[in-house]
N, C-alpha and C. Protein backbone atom coordinates (compact mmCIF):
# COMPACT_ATOMS: atom_id res chain seq x y z
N UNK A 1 24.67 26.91 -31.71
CA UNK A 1 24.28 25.92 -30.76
C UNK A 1 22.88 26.25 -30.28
N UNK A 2 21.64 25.18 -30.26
CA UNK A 2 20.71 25.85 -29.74
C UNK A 2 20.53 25.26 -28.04
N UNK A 3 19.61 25.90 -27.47
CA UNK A 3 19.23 25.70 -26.13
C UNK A 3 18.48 24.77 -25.76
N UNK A 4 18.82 23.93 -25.04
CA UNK A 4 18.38 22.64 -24.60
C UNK A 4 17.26 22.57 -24.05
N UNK A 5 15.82 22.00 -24.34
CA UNK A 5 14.50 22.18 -23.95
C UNK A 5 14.49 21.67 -22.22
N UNK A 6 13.74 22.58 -21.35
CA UNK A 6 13.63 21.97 -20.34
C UNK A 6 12.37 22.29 -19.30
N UNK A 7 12.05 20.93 -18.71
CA UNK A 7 10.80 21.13 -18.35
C UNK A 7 11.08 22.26 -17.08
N UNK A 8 8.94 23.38 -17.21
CA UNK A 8 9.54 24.02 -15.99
C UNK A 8 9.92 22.82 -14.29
N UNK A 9 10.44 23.96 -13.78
CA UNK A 9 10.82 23.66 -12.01
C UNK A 9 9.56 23.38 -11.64
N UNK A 10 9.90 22.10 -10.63
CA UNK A 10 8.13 22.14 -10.10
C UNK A 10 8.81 21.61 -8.61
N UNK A 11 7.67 21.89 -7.89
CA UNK A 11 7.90 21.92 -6.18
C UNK A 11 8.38 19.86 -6.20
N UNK A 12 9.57 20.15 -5.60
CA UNK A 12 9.80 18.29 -5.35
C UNK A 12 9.04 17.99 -4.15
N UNK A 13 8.66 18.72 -3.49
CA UNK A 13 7.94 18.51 -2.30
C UNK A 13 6.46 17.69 -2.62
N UNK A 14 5.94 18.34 -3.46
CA UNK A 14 4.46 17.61 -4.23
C UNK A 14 4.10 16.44 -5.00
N UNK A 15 5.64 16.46 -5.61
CA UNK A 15 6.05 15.07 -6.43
C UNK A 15 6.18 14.11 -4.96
N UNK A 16 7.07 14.25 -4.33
CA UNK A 16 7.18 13.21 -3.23
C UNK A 16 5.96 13.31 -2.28
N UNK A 17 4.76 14.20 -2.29
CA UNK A 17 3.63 13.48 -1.20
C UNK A 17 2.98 12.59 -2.20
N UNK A 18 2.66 13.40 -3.47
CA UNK A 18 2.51 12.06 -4.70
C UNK A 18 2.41 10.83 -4.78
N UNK A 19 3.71 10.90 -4.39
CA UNK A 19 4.64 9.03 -4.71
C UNK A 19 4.47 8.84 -3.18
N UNK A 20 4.09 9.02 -2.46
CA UNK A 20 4.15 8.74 -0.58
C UNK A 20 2.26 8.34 -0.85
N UNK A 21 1.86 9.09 -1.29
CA UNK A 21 0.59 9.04 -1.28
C UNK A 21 -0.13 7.36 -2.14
N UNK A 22 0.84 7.63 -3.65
CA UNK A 22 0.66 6.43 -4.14
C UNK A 22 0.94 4.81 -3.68
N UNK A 23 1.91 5.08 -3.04
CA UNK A 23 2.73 3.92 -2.29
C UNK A 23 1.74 3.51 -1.25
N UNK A 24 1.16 4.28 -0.85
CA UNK A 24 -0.06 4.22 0.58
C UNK A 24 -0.68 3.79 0.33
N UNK A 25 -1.62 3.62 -1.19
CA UNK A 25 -2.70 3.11 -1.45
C UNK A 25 -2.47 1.61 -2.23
N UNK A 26 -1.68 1.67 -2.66
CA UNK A 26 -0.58 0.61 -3.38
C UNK A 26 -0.21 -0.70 -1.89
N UNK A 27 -0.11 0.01 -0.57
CA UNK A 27 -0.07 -0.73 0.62
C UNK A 27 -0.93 -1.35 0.87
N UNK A 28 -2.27 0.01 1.18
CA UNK A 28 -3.79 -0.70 1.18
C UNK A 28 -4.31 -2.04 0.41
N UNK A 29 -3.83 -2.08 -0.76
CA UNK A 29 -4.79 -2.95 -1.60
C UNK A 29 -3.72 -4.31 -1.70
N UNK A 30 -2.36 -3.89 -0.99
CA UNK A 30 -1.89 -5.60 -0.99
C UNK A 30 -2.09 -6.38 0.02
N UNK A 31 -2.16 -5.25 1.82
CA UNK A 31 -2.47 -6.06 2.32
C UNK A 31 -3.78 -6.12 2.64
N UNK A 32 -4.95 -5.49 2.14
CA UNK A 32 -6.24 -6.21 1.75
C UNK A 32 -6.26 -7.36 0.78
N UNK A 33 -5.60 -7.39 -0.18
CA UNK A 33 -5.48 -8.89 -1.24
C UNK A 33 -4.69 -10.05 -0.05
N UNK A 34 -3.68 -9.79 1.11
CA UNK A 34 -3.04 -10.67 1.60
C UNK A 34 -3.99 -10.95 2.84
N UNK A 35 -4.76 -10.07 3.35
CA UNK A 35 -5.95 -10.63 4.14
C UNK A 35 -7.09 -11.14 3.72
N UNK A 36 -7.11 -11.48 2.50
CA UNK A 36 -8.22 -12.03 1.87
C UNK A 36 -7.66 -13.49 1.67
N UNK A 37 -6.21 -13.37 0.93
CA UNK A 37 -6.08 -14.89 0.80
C UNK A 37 -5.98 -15.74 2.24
N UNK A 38 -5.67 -14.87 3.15
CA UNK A 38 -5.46 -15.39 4.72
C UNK A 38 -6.58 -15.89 5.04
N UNK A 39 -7.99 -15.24 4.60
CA UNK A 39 -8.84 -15.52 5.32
C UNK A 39 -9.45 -16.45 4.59
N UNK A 40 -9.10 -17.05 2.96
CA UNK A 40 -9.96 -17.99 1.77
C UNK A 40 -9.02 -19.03 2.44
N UNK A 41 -8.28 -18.97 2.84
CA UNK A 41 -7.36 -19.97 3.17
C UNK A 41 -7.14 -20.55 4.89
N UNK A 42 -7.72 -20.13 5.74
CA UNK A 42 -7.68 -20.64 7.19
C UNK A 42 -9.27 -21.15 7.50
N UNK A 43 -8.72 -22.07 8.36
CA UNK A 43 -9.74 -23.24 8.55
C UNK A 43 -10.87 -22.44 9.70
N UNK A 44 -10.32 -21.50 10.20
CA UNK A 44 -11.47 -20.69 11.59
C UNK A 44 -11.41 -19.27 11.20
N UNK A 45 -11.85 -18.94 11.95
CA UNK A 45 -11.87 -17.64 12.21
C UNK A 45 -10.50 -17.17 13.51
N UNK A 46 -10.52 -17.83 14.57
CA UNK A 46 -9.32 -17.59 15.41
C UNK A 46 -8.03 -18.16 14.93
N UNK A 47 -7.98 -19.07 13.64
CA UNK A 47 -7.09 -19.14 13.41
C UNK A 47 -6.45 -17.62 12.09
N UNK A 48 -7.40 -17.46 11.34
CA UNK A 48 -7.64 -16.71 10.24
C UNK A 48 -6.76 -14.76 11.24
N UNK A 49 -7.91 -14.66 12.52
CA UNK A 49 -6.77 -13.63 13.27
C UNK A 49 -5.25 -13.81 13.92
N UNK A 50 -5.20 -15.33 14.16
CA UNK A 50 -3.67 -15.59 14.21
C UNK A 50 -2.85 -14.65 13.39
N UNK A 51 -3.35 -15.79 12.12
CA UNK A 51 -2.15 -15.84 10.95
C UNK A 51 -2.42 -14.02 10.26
N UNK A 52 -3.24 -13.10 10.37
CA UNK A 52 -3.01 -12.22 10.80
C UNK A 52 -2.37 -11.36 11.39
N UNK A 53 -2.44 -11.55 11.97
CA UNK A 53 -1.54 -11.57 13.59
C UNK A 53 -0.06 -11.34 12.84
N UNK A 54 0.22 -12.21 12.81
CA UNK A 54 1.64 -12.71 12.37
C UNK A 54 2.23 -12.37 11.15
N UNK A 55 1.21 -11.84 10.73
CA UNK A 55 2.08 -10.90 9.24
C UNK A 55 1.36 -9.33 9.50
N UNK A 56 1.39 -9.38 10.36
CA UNK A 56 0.96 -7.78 11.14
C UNK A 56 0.14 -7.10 10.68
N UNK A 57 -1.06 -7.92 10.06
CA UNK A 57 -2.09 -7.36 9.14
C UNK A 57 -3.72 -6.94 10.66
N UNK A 58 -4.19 -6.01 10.28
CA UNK A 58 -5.02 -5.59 11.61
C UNK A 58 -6.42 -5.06 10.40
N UNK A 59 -7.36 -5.93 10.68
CA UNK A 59 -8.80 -5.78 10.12
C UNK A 59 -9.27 -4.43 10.09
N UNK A 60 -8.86 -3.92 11.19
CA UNK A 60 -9.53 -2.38 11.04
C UNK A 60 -8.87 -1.69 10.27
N UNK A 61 -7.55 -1.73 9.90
CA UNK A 61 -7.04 -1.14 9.03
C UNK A 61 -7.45 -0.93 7.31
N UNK A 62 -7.55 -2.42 7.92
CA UNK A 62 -8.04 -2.45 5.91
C UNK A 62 -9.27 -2.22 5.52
N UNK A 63 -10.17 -1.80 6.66
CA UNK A 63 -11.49 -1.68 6.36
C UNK A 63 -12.49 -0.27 6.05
């Protein structure tokens, strides 16, 4: 019988800031794409921070 190949042990701790890390930036760039269509798409500017507003998107964040 031979011995079953296996990858070494690696810290799960690093894999998951990884994937925490990826997911973060993966956040960044949708709701920058969803404040962009918000803003190609509203007729003002006070309306444009409404509808903002309301999908809890905050300018400084994405900037």
């Amino acid at each position: 019988m031979t011995a079953a190949h296996s990858t070494p042990c690696t810290n799960p701790a690093i894999g998951f800031a990884d994937a925490r890390a990826a997911e973060k930036a993966a956040l960044l760039e949708r709701n920058a794409l969803a404040a962009k269509t918000v803003a190609d798409h509203a007729r003002s500017a006070a309306e444009c921070t409404e509808l903002l507003a309301m999908l809890g998107l905050d300018l400084a964040d994405l900037k």
